[in-house]
C-alpha atoms as a PDB file:
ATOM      1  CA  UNK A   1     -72.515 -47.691 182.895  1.00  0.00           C
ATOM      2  CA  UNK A   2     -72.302 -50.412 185.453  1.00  0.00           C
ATOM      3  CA  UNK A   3     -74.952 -50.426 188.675  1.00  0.00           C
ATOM      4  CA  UNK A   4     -71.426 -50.246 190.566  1.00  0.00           C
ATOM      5  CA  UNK A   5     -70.611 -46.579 189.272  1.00  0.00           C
ATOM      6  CA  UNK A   6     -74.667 -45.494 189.310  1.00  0.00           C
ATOM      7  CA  UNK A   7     -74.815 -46.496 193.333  1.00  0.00           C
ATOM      8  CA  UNK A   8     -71.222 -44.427 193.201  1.00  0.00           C
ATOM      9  CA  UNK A   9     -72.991 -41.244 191.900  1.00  0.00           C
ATOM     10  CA  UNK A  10     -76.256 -41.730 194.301  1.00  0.00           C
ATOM     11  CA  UNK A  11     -73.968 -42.026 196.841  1.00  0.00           C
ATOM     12  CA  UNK A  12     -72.713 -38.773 196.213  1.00  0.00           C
ATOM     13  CA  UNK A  13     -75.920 -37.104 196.366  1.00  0.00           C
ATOM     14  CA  UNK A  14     -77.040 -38.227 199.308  1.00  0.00           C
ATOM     15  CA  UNK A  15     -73.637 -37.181 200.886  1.00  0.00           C
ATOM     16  CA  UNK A  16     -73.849 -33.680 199.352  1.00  0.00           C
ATOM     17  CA  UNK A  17     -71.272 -34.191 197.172  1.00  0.00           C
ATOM     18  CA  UNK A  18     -72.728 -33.761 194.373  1.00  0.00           C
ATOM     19  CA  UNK A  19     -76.537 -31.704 193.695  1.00  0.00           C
ATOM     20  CA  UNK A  20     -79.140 -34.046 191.643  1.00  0.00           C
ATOM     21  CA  UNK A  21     -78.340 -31.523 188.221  1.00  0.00           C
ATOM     22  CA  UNK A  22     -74.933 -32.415 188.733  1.00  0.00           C
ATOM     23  CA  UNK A  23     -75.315 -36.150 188.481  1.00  0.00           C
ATOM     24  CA  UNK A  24     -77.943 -36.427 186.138  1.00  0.00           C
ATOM     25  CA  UNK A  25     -75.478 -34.520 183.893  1.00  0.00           C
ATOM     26  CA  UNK A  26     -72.880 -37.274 185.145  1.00  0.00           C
ATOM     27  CA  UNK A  27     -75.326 -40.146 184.191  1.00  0.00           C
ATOM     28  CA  UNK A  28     -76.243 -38.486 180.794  1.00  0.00           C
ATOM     29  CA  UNK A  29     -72.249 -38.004 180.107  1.00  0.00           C
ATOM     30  CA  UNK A  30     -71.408 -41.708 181.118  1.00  0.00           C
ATOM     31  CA  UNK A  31     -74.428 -43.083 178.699  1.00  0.00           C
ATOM     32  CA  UNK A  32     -73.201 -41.252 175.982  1.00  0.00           C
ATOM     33  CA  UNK A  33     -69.738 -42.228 176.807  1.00  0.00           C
ATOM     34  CA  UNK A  34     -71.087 -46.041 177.433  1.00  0.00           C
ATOM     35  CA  UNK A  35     -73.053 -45.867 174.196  1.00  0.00           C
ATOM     36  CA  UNK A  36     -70.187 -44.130 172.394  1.00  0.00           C
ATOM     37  CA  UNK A  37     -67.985 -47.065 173.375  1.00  0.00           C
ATOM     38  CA  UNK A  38     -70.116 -49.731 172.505  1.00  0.00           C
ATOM     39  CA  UNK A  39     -70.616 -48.801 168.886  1.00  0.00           C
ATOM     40  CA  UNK A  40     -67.157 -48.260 168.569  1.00  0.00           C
ATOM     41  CA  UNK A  41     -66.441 -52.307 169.895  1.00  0.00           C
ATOM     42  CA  UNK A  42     -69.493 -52.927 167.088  1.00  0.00           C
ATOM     43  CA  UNK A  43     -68.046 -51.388 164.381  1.00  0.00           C
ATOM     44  CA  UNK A  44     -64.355 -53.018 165.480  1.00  0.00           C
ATOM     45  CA  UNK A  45     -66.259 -56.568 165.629  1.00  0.00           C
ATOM     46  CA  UNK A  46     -67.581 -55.365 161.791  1.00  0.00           C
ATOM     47  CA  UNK A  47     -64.412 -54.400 160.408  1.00  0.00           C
ATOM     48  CA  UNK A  48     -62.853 -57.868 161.512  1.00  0.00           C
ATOM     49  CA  UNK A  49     -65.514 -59.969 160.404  1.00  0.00           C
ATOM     50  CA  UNK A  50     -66.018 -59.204 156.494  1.00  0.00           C
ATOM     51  CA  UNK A  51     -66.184 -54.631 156.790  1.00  0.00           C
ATOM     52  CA  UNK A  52     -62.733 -53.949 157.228  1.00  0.00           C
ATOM     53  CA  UNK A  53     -62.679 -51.942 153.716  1.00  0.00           C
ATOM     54  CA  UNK A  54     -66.078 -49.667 154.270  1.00  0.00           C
ATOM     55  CA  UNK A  55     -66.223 -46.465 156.279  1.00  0.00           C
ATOM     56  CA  UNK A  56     -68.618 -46.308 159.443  1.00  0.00           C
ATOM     57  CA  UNK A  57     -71.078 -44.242 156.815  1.00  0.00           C
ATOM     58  CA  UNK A  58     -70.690 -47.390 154.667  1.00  0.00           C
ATOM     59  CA  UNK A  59     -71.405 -49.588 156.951  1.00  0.00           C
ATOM     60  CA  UNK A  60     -74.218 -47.771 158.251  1.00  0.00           C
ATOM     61  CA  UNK A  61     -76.027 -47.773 154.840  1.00  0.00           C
ATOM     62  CA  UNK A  62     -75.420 -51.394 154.423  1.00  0.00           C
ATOM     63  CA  UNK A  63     -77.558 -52.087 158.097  1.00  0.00           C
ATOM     64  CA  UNK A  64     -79.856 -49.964 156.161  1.00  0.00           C
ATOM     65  CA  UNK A  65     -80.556 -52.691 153.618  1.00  0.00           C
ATOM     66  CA  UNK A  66     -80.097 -55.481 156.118  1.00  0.00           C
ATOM     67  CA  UNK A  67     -76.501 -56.462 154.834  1.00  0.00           C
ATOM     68  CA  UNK A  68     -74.682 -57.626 157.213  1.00  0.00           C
ATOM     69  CA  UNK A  69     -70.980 -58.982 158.079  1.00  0.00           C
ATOM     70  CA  UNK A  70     -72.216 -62.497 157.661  1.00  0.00           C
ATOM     71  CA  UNK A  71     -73.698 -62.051 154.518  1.00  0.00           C
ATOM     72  CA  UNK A  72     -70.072 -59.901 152.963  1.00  0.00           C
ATOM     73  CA  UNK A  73     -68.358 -62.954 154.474  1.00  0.00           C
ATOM     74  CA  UNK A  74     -70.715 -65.313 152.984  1.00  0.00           C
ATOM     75  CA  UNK A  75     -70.657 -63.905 149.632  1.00  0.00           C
ATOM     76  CA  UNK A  76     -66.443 -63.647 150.206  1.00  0.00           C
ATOM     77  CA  UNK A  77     -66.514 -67.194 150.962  1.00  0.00           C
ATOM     78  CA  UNK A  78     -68.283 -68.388 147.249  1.00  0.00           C
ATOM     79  CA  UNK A  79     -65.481 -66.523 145.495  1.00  0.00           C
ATOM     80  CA  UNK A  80     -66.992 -62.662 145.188  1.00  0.00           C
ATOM     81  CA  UNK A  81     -64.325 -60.231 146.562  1.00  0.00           C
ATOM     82  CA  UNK A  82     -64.005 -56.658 146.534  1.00  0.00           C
ATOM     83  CA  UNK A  83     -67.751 -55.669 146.167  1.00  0.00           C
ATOM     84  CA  UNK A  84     -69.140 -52.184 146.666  1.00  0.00           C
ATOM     85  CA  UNK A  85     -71.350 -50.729 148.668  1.00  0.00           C
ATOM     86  CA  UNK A  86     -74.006 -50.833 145.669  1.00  0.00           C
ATOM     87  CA  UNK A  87     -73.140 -53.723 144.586  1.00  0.00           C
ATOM     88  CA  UNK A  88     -73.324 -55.520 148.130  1.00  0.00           C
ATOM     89  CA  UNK A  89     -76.978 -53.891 148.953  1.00  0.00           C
ATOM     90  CA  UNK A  90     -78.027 -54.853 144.847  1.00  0.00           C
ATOM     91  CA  UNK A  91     -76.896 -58.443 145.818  1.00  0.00           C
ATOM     92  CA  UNK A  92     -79.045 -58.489 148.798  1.00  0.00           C
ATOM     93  CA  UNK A  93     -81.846 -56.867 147.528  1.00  0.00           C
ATOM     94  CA  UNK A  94     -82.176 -59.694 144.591  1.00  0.00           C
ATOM     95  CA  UNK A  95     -81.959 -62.105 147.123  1.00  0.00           C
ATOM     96  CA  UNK A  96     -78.232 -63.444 145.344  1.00  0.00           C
ATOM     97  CA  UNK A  97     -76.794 -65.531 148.278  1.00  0.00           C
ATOM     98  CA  UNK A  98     -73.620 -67.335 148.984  1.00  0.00           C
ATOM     99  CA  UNK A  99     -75.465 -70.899 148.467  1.00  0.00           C
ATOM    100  CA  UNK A 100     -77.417 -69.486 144.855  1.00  0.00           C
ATOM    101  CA  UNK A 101     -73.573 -68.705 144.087  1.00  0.00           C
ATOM    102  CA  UNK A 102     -72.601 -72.137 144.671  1.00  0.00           C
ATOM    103  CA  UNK A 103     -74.812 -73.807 142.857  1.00  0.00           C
ATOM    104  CA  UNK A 104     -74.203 -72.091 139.917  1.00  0.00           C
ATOM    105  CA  UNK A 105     -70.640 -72.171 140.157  1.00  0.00           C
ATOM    106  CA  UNK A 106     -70.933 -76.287 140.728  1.00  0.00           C
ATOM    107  CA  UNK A 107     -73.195 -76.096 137.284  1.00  0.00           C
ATOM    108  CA  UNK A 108     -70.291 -74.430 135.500  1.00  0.00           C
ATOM    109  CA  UNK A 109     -69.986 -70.957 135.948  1.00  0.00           C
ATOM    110  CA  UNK A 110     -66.629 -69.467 138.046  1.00  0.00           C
ATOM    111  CA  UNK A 111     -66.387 -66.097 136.355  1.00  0.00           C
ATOM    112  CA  UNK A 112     -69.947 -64.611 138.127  1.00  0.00           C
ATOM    113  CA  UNK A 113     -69.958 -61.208 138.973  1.00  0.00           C
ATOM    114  CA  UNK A 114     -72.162 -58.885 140.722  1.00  0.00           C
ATOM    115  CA  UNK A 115     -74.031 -57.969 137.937  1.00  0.00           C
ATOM    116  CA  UNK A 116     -74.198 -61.432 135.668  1.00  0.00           C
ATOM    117  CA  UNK A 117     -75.614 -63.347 139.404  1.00  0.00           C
ATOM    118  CA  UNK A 118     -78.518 -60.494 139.587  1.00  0.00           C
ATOM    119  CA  UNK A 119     -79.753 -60.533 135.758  1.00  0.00           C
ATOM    120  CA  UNK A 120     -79.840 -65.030 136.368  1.00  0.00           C
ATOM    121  CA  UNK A 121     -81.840 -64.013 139.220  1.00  0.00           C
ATOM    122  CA  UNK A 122     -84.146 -61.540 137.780  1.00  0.00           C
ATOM    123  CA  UNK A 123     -84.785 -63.869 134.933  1.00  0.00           C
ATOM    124  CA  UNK A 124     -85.162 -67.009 137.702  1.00  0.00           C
ATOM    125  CA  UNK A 125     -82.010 -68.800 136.368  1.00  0.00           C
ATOM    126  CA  UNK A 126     -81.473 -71.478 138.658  1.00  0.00           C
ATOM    127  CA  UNK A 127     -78.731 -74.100 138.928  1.00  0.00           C
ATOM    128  CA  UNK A 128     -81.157 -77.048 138.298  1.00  0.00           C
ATOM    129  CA  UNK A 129     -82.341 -75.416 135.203  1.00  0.00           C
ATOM    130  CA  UNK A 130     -78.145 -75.282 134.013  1.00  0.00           C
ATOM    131  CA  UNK A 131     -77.789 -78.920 134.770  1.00  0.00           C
ATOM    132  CA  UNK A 132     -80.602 -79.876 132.769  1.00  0.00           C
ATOM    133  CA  UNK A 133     -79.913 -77.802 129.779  1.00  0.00           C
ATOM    134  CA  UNK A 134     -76.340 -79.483 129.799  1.00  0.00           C
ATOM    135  CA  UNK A 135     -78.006 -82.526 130.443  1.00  0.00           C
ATOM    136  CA  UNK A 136     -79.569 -82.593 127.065  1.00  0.00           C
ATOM    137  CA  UNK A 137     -76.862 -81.686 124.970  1.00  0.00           C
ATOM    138  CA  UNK A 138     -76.859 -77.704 125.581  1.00  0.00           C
ATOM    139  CA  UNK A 139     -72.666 -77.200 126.407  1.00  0.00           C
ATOM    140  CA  UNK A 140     -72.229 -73.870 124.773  1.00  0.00           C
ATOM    141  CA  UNK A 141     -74.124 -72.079 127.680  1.00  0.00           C
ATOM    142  CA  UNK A 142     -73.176 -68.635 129.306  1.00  0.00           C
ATOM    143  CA  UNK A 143     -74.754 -66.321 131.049  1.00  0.00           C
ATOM    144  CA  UNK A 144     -76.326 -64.621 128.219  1.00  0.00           C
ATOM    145  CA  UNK A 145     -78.025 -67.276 126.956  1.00  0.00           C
ATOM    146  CA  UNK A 146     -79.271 -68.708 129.964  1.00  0.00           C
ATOM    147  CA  UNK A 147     -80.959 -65.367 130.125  1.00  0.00           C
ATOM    148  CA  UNK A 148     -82.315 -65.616 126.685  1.00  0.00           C
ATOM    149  CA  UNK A 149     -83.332 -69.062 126.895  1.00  0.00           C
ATOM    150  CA  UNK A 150     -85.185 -68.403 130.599  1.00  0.00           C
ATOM    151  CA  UNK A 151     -87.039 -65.544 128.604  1.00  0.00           C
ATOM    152  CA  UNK A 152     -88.332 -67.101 125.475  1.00  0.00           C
ATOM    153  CA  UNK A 153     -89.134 -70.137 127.319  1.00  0.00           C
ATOM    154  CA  UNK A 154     -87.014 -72.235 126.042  1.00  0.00           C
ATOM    155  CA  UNK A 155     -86.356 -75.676 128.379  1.00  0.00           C
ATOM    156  CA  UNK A 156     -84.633 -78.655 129.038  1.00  0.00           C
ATOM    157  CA  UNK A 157     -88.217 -80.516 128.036  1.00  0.00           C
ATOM    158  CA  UNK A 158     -88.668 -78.029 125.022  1.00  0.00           C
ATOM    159  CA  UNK A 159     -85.064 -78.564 124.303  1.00  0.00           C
ATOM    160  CA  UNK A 160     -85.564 -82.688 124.872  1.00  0.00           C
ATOM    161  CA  UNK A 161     -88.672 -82.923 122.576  1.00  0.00           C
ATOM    162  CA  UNK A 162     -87.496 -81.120 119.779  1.00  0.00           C
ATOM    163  CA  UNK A 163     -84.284 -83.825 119.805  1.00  0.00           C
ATOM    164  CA  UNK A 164     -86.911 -86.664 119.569  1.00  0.00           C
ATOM    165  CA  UNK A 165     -88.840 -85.171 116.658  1.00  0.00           C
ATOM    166  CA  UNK A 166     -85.938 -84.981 114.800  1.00  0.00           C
ATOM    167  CA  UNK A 167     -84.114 -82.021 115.430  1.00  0.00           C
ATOM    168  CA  UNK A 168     -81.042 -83.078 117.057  1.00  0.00           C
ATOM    169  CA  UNK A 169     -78.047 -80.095 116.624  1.00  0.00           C
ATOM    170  CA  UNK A 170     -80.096 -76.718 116.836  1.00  0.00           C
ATOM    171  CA  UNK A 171     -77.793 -73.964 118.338  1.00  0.00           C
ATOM    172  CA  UNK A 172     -79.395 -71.977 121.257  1.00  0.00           C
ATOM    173  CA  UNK A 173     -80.233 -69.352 118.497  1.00  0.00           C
ATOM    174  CA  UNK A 174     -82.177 -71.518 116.757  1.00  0.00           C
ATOM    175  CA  UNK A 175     -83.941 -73.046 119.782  1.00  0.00           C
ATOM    176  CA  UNK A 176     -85.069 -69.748 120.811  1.00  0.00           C
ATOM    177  CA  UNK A 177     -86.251 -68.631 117.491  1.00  0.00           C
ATOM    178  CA  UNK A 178     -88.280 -71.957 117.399  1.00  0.00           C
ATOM    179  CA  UNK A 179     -90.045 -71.083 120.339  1.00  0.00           C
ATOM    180  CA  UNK A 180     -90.926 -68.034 119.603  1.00  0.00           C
ATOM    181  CA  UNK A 181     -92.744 -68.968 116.497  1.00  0.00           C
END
């Protein structure tokens, strides 16, 4: 409500117009109304900047977990589309981000989805460590394996001193079962 219309009411009062009940129900009506408006503009300014498919009860869930139209954008932006609800809040809660998604995607991998970028970051795949596996002869990498590798331990430096001792064409397999012995 602008100070224009609250002077307006007042103004009213003091002429008899209108009894103090009456325009404090006036004031309440025209905050709701104001209020009422205003999250309607917000959720309009959502939908066009990355919402548009997600109900206002969608939307209000993904505030919940601090996703915001940004962040759908963002994540639009390095290639993920059509993401749900779940998915979207999963994504945010692993800390997956449009410039993680990059990375990886510049290391090699274009076919990430929601699930694939949250196991490489629960198992603290990282771009770098991609590079440098390929780096020393690793090519037949996927998302799987980078996973596997990550958990047994299994490194570009493992991966690089094993080649000077000798062992030059070990499959991933093999490297892993190496390391675990």
């Amino acid at each position: 409500m602008t100070n224009q219309e609250q002077t307006r009411i007042l103004e009213m009062v003091v002429s008899g117009e209108l009894t103090v009940e009456q325009a404090d129900e006036l004031l309440k009506r025209r905050d709701a109304q104001s209020g009422a408006d205003a999250e309607r503009q917000s959720d309009q300014r959502q939908r066009a900047t990355g919402f548009s498919k997600f109900t206002g009860a969608e939307i209000a869930a993904l505030k919940n977990y601090e996703v915001d139209a940004d962040y759908v954008q963002a994540l639009q932006g390095a290639g993920l589309a059509d993401l749900s609800v779940k998915q979207l809040i999963a994504l945010k809660n692993y800390d997956v981000d449009a410039d993680y998604i990059a990375a990886l995607r510049e290391a090699g991998f274009a076919d990430l989805t929601a699930q694939k970028l949250i196991a490489l970051k629960t198992y603290d795949v990282e771009a770098d460590d991609v590079r440098a596996l390929r780096e020393v002869g690793l090519t037949d990498l996927t998302v799987e394996r980078l996973i596997a590798l990550q958990d047994s331990g299994v490194d570009a430096d493992y991966v690089r001193a094993l080649r000077e001792a000798g062992f030059a064409d070990l499959t991933v397999e093999q490297l892993i079962v190496l390391r675990q012995q």
